[in-house]
C-alpha atoms as a PDB file:
ATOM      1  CA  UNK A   1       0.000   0.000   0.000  1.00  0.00           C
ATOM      2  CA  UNK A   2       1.230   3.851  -0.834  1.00  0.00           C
ATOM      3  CA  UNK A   3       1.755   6.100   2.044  1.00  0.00           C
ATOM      4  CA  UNK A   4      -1.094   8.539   2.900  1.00  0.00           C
ATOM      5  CA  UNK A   5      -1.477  11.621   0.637  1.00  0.00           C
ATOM      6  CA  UNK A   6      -2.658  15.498   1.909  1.00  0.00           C
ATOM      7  CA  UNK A   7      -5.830  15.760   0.536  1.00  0.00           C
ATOM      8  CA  UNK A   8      -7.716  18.482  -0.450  1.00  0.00           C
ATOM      9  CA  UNK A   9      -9.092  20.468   2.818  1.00  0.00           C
ATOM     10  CA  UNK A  10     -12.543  21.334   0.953  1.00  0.00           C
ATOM     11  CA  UNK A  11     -13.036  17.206   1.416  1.00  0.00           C
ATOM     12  CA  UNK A  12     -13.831  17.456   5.054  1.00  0.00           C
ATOM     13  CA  UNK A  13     -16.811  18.080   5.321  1.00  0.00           C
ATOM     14  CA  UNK A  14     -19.456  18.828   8.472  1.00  0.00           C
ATOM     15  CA  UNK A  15     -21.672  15.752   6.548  1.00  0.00           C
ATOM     16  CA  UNK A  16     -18.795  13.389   7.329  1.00  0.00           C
ATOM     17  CA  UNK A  17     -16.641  14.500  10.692  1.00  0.00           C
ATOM     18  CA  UNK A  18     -17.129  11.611  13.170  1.00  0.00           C
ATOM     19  CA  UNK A  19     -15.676  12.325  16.542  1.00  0.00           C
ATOM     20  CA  UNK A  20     -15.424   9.016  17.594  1.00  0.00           C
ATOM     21  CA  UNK A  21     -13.515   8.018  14.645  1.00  0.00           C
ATOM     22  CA  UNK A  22     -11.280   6.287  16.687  1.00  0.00           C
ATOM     23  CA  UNK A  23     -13.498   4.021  18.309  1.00  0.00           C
ATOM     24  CA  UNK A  24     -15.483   2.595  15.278  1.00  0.00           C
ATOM     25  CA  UNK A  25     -12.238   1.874  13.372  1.00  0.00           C
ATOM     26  CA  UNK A  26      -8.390   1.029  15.282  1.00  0.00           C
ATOM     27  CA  UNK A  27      -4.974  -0.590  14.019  1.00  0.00           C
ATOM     28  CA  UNK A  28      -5.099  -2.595  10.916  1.00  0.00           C
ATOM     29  CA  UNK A  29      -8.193  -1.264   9.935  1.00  0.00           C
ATOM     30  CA  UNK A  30      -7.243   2.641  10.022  1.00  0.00           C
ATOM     31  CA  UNK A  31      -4.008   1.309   7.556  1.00  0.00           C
ATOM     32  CA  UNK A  32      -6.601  -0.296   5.236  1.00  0.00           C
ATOM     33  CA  UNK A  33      -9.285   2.470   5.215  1.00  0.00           C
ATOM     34  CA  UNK A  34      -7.335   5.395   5.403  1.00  0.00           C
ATOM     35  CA  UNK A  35      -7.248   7.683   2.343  1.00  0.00           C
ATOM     36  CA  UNK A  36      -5.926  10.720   3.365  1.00  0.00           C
ATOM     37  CA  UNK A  37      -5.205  13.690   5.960  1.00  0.00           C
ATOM     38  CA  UNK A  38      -4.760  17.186   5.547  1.00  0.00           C
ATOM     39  CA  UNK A  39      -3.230  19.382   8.267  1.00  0.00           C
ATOM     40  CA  UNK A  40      -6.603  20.199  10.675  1.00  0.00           C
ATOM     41  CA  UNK A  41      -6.072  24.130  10.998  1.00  0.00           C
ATOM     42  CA  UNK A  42      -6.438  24.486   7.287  1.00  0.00           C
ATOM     43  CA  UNK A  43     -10.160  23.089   7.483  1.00  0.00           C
ATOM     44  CA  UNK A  44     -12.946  24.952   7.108  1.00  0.00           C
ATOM     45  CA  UNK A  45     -14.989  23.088   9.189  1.00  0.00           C
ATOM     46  CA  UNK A  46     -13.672  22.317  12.866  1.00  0.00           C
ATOM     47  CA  UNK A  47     -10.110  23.333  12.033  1.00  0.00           C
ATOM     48  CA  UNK A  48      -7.628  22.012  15.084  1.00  0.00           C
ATOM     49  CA  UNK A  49      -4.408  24.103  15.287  1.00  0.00           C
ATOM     50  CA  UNK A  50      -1.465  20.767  15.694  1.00  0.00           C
ATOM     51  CA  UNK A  51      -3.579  18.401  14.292  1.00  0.00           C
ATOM     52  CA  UNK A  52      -4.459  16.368  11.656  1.00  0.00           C
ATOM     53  CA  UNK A  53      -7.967  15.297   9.801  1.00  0.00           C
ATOM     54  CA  UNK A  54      -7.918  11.873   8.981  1.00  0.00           C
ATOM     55  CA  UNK A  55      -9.937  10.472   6.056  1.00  0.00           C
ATOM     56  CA  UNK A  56     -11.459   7.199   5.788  1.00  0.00           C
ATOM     57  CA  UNK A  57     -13.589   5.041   3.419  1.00  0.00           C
ATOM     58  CA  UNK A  58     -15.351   1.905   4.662  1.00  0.00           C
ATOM     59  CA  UNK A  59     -16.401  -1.243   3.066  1.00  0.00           C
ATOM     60  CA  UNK A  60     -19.468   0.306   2.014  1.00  0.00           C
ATOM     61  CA  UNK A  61     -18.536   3.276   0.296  1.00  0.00           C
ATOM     62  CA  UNK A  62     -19.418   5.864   3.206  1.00  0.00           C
ATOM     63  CA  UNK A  63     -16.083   8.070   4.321  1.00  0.00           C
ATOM     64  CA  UNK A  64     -15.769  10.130   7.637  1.00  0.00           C
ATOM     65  CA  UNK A  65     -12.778  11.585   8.904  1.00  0.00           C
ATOM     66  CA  UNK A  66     -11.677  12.875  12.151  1.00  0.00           C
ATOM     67  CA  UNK A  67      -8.938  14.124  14.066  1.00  0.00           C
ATOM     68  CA  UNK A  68      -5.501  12.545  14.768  1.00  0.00           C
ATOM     69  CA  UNK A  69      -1.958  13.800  15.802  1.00  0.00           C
ATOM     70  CA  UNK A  70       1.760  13.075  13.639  1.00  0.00           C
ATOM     71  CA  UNK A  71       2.218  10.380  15.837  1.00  0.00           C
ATOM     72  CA  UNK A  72      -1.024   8.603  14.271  1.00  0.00           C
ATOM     73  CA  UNK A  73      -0.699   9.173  10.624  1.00  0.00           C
ATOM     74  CA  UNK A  74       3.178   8.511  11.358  1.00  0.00           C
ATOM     75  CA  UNK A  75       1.817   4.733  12.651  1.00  0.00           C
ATOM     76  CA  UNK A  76      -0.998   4.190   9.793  1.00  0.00           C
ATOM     77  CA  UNK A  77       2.443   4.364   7.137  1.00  0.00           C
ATOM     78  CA  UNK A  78       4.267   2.053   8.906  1.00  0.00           C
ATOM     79  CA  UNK A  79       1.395  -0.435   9.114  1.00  0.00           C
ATOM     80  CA  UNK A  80       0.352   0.602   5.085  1.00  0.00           C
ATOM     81  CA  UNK A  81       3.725   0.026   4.463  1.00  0.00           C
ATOM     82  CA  UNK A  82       3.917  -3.394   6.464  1.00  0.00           C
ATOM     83  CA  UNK A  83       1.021  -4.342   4.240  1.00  0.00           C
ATOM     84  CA  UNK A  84       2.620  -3.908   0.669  1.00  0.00           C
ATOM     85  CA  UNK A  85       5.331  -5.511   2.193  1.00  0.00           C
ATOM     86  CA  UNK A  86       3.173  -8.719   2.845  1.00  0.00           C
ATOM     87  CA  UNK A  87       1.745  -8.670  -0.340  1.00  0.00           C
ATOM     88  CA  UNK A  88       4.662  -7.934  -2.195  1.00  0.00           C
ATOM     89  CA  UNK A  89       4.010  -8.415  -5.649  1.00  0.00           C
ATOM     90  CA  UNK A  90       0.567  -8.558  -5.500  1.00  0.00           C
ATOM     91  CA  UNK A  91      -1.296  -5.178  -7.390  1.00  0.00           C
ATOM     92  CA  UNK A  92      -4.116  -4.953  -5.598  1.00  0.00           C
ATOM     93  CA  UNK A  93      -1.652  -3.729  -2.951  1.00  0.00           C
ATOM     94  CA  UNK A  94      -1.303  -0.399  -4.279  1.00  0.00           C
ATOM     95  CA  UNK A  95      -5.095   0.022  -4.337  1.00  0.00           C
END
């Protein structure tokens, strides 16, 4: 899997923040459903001064995102990266 990209901060939208992002999705999962962050004080909705927005898509096409520190999006790498290591070879792992 390819590290997380900045996204667009026009993405984030009210419709989709979901402060207890954390709790519906953790470890592996957050690696696998993770599609971008942007830095949080560039939002226009619920900007956060030293944080990050995460973005997410789940299995059934609905995305939220919520906040996260460096040390977060620093672990979801590692872990996407862990993952395209154990599928080496395999293209689907780039998806």
């Amino acid at each position: 899997m390819k590290p997380l990209e900045e996204i667009d901060p026009e993405l984030f939208i009210y419709e989709l923040y979901d402060s207890y992002g954390l709790m519906s999705l953790e470890g592996w999962e957050l690696a696998k459903y993770s599609i971008g962050y942007c830095d949080a004080g560039r939002l226009y909705v619920r900007p956060k001064s030293g944080y990050f927005a995460l973005m997410c898509e789940l299995p059934d096409g609905n995305r939220l995102w919520f906040h996260v520190n460096n040390f977060l999006i620093n672990s979801i790498n590692e872990r996407r990266k862990m993952l395209g290591d154990k599928n080496n070879g395999n293209k689907a792992s780039d998806d």
